[in-house]
PDB file of N, CA and C in Angstrom:
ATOM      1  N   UNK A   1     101.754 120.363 100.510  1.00  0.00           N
ATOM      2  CA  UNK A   1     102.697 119.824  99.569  1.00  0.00           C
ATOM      3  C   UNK A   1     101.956 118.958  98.564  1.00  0.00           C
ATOM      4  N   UNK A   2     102.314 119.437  97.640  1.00  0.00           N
ATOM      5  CA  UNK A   2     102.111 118.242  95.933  1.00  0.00           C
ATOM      6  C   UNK A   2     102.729 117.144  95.748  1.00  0.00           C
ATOM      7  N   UNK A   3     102.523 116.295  95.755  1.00  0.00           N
ATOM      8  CA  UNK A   3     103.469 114.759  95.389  1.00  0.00           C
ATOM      9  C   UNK A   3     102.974 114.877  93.996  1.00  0.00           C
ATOM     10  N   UNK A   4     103.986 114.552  93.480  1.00  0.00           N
ATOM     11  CA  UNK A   4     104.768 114.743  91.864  1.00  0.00           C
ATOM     12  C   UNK A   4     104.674 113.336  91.200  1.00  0.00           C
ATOM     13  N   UNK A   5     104.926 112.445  92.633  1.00  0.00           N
ATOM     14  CA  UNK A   5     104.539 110.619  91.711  1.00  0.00           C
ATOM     15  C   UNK A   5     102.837 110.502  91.711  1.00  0.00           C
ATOM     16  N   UNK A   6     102.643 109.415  90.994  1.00  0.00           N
ATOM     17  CA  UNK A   6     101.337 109.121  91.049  1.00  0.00           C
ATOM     18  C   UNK A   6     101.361 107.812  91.656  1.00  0.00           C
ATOM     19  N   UNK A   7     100.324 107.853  92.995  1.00  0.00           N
ATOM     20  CA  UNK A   7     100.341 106.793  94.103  1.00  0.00           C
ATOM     21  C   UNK A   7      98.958 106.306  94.148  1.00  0.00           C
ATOM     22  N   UNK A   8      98.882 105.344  94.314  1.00  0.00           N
ATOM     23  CA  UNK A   8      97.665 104.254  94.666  1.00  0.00           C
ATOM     24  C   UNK A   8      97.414 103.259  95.748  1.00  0.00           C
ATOM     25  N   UNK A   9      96.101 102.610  95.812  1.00  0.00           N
ATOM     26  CA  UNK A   9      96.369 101.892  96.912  1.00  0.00           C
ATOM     27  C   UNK A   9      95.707 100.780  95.976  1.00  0.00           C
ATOM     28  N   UNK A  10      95.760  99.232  96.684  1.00  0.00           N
ATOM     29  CA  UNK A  10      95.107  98.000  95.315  1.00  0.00           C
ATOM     30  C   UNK A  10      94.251  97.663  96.858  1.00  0.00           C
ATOM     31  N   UNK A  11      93.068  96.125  96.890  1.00  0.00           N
ATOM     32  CA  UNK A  11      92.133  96.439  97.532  1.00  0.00           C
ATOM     33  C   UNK A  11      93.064  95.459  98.751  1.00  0.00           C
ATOM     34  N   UNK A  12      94.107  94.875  98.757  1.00  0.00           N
ATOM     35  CA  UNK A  12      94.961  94.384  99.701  1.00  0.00           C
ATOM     36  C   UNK A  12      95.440  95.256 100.383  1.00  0.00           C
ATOM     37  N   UNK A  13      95.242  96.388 100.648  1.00  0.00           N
ATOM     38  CA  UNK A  13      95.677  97.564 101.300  1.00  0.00           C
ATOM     39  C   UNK A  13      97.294  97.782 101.047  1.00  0.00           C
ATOM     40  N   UNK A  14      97.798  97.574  99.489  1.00  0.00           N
ATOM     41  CA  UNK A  14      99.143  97.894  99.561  1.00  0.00           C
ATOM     42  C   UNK A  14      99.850  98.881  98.544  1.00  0.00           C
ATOM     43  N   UNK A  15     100.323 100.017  99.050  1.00  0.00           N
ATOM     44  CA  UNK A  15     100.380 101.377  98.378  1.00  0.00           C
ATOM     45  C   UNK A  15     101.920 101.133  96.908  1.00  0.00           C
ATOM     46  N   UNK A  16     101.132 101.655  95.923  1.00  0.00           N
ATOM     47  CA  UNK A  16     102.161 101.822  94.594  1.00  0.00           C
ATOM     48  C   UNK A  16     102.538 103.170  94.320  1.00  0.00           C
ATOM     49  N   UNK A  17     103.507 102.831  93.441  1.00  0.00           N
ATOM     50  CA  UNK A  17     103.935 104.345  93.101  1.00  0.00           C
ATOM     51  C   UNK A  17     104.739 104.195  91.526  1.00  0.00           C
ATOM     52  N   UNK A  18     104.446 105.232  90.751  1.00  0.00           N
ATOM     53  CA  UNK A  18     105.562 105.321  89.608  1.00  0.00           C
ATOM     54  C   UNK A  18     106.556 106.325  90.106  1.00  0.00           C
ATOM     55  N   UNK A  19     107.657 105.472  90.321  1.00  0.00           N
ATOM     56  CA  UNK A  19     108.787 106.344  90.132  1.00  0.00           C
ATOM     57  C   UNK A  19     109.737 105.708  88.988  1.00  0.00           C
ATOM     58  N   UNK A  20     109.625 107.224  88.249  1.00  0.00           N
ATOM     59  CA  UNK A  20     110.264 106.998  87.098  1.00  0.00           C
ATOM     60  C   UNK A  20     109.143 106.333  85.600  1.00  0.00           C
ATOM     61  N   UNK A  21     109.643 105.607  84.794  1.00  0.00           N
ATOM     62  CA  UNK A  21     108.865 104.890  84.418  1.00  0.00           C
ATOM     63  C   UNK A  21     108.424 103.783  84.800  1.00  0.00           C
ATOM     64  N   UNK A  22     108.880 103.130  86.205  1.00  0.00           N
ATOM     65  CA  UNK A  22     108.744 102.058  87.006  1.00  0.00           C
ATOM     66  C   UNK A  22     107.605 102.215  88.036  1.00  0.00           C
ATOM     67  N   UNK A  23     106.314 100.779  87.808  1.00  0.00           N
ATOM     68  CA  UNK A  23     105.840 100.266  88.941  1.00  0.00           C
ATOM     69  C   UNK A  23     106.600 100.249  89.917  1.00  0.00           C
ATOM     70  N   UNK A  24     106.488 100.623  91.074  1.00  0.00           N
ATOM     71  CA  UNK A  24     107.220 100.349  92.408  1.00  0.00           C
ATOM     72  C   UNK A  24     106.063 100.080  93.817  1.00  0.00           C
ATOM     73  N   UNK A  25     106.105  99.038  94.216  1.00  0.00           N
ATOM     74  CA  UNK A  25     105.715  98.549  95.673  1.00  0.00           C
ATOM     75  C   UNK A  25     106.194  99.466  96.702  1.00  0.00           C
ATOM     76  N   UNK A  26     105.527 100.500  97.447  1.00  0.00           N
ATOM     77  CA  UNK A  26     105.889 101.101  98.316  1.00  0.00           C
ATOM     78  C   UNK A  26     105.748 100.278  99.998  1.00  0.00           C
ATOM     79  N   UNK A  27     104.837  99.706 100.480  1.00  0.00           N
ATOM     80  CA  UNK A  27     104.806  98.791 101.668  1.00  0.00           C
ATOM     81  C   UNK A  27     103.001  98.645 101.574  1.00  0.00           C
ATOM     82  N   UNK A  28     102.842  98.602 103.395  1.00  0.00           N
ATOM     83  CA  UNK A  28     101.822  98.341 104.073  1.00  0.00           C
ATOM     84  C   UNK A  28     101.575  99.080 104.944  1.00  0.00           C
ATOM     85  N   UNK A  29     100.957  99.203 105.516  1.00  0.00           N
ATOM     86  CA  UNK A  29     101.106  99.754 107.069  1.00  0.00           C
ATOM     87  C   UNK A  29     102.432 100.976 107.135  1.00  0.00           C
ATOM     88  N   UNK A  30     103.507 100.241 106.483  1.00  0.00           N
ATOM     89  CA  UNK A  30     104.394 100.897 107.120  1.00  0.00           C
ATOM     90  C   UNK A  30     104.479 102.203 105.929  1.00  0.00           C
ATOM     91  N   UNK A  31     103.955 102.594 105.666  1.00  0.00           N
ATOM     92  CA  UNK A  31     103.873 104.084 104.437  1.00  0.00           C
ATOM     93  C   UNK A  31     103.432 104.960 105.436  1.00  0.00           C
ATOM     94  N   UNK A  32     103.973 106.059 105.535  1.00  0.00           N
ATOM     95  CA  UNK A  32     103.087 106.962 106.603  1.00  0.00           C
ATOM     96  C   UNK A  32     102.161 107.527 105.664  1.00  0.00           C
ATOM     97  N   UNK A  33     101.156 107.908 106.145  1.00  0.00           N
ATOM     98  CA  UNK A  33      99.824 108.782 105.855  1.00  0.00           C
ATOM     99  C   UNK A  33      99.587 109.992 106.809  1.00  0.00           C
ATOM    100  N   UNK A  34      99.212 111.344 105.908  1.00  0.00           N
ATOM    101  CA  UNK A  34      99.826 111.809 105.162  1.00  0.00           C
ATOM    102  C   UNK A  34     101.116 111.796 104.619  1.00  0.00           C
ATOM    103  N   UNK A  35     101.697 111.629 103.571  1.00  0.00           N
ATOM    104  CA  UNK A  35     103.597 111.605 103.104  1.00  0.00           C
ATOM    105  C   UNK A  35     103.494 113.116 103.192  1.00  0.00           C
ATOM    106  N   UNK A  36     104.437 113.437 103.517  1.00  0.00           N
ATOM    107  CA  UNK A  36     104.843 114.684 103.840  1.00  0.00           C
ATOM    108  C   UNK A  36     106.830 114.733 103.715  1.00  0.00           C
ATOM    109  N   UNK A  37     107.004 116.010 103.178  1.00  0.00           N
ATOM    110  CA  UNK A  37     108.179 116.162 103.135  1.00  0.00           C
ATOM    111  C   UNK A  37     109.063 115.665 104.160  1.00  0.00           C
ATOM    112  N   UNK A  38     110.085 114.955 103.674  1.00  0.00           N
ATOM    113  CA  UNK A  38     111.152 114.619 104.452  1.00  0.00           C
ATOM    114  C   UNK A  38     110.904 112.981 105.252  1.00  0.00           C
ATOM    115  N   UNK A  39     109.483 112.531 104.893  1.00  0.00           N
ATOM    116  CA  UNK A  39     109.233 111.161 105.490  1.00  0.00           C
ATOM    117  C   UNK A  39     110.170 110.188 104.772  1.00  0.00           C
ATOM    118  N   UNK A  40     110.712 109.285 105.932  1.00  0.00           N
ATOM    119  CA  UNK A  40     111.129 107.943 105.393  1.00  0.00           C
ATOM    120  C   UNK A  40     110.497 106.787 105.943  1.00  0.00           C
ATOM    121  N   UNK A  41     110.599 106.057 104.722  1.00  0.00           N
ATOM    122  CA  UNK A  41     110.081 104.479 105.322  1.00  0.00           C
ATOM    123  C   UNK A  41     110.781 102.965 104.720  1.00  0.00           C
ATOM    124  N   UNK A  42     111.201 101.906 105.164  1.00  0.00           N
ATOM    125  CA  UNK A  42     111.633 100.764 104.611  1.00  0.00           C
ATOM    126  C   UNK A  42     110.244  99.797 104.963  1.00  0.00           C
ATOM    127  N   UNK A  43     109.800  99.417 103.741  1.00  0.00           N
ATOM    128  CA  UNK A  43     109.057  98.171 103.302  1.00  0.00           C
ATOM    129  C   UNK A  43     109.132  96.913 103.575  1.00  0.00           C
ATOM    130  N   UNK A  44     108.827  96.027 103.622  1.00  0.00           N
ATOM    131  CA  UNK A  44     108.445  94.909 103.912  1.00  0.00           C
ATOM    132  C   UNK A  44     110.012  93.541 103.211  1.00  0.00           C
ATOM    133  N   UNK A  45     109.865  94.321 102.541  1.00  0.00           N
ATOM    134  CA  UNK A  45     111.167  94.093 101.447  1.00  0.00           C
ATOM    135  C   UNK A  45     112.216  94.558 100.995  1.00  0.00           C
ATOM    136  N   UNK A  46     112.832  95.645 102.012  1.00  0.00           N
ATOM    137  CA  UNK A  46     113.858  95.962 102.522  1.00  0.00           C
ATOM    138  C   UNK A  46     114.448  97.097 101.643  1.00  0.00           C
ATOM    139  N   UNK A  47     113.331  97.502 100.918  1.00  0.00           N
ATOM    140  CA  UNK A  47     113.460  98.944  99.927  1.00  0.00           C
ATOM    141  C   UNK A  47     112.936 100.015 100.781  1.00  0.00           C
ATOM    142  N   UNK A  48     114.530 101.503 100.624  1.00  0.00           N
ATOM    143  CA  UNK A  48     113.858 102.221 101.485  1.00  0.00           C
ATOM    144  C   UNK A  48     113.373 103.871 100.635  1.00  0.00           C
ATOM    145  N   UNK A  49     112.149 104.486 100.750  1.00  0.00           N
ATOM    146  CA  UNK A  49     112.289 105.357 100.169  1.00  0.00           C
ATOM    147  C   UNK A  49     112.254 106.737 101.168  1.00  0.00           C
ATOM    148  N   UNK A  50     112.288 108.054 100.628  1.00  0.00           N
ATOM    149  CA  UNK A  50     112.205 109.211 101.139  1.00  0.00           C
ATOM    150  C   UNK A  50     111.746 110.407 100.616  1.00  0.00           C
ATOM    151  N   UNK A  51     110.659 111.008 100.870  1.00  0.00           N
ATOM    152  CA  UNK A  51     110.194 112.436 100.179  1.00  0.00           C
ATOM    153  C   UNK A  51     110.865 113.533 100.127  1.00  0.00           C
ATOM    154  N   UNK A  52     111.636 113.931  99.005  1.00  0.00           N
ATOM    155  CA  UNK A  52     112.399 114.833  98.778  1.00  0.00           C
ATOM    156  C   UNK A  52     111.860 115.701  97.570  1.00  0.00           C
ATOM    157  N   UNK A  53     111.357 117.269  97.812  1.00  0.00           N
ATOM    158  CA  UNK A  53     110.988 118.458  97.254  1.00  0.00           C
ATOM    159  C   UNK A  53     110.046 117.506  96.531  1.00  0.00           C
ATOM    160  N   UNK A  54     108.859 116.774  96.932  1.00  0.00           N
ATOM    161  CA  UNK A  54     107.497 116.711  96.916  1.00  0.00           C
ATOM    162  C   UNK A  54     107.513 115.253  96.208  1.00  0.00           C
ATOM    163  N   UNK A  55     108.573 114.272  96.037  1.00  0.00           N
ATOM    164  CA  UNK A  55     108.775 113.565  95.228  1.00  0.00           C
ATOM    165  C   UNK A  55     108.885 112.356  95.586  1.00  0.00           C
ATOM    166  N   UNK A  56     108.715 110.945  95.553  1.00  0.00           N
ATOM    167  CA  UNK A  56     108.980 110.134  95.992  1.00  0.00           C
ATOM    168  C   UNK A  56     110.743 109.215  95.956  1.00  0.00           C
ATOM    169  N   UNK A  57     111.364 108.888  96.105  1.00  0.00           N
ATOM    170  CA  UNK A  57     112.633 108.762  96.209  1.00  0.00           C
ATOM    171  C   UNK A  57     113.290 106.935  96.357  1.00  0.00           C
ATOM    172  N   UNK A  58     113.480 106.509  95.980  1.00  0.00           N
ATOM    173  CA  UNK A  58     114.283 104.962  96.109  1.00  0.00           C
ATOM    174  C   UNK A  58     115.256 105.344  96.506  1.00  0.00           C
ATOM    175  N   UNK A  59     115.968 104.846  97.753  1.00  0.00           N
ATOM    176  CA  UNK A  59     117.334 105.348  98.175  1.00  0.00           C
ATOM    177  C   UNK A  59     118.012 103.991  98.307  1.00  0.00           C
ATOM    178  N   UNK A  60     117.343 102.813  97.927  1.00  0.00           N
ATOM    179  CA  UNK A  60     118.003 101.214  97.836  1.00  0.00           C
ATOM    180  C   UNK A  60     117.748 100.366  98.402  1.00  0.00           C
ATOM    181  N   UNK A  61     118.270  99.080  99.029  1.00  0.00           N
ATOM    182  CA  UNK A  61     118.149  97.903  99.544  1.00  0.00           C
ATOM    183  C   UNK A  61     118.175  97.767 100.582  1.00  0.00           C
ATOM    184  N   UNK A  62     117.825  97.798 101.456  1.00  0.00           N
ATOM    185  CA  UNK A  62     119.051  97.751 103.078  1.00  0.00           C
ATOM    186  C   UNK A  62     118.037  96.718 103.605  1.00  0.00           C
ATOM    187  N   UNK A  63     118.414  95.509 104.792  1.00  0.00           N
ATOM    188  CA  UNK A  63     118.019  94.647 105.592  1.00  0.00           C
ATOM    189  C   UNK A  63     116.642  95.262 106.040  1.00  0.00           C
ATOM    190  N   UNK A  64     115.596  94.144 105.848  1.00  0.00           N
ATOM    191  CA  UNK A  64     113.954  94.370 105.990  1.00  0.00           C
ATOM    192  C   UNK A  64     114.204  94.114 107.326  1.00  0.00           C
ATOM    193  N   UNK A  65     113.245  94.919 108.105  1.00  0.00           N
ATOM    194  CA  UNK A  65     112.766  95.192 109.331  1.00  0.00           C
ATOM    195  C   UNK A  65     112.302  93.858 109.772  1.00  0.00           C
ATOM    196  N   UNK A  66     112.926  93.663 110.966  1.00  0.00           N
ATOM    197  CA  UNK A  66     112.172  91.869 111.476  1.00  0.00           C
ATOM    198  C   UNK A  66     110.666  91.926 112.286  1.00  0.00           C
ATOM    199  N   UNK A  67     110.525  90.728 111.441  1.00  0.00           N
ATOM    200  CA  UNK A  67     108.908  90.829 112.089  1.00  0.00           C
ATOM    201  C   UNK A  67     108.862  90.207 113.674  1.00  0.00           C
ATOM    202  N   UNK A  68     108.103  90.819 114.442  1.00  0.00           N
ATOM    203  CA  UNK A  68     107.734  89.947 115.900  1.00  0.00           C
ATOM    204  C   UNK A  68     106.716  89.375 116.047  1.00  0.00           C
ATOM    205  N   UNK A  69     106.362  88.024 116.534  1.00  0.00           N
ATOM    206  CA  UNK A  69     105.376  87.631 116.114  1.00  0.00           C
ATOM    207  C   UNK A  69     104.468  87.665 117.451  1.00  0.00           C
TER     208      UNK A  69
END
């Protein structure tokens, strides 16, 4: 599969993405590697996205995952 956004990583180990004409913060850790069709993930900051027909996806806001310490 082709991913259609253009994704990066910065040297804090934290993955970007343009979706759309928008910078977007994808997470940490929690991005799976390889993205592969149909992956979902919620970020650090309670944005969740999903790979749909090779693409990266914002599907919205929902309550960030609690941390355990």
């Amino acid at each position: 599969m082709e991913l259609k956004n253009k994704i990066w990583m910065n040297g804090n180990l934290e993955w970007f993405a343009y979706i759309g004409e928008d910078e977007v913060y994808l997470g940490k850790r929690e991005v799976p590697t390889p993205l592969e069709e149909g992956n979902s993930w919620i970020n650090e900051l309670g944005d969740k996205f999903q790979v749909v027909d090779g693409e990266i996806k914002l599907l919205g806001r929902f309550a960030p995952p609690e941390k355990y310490w």
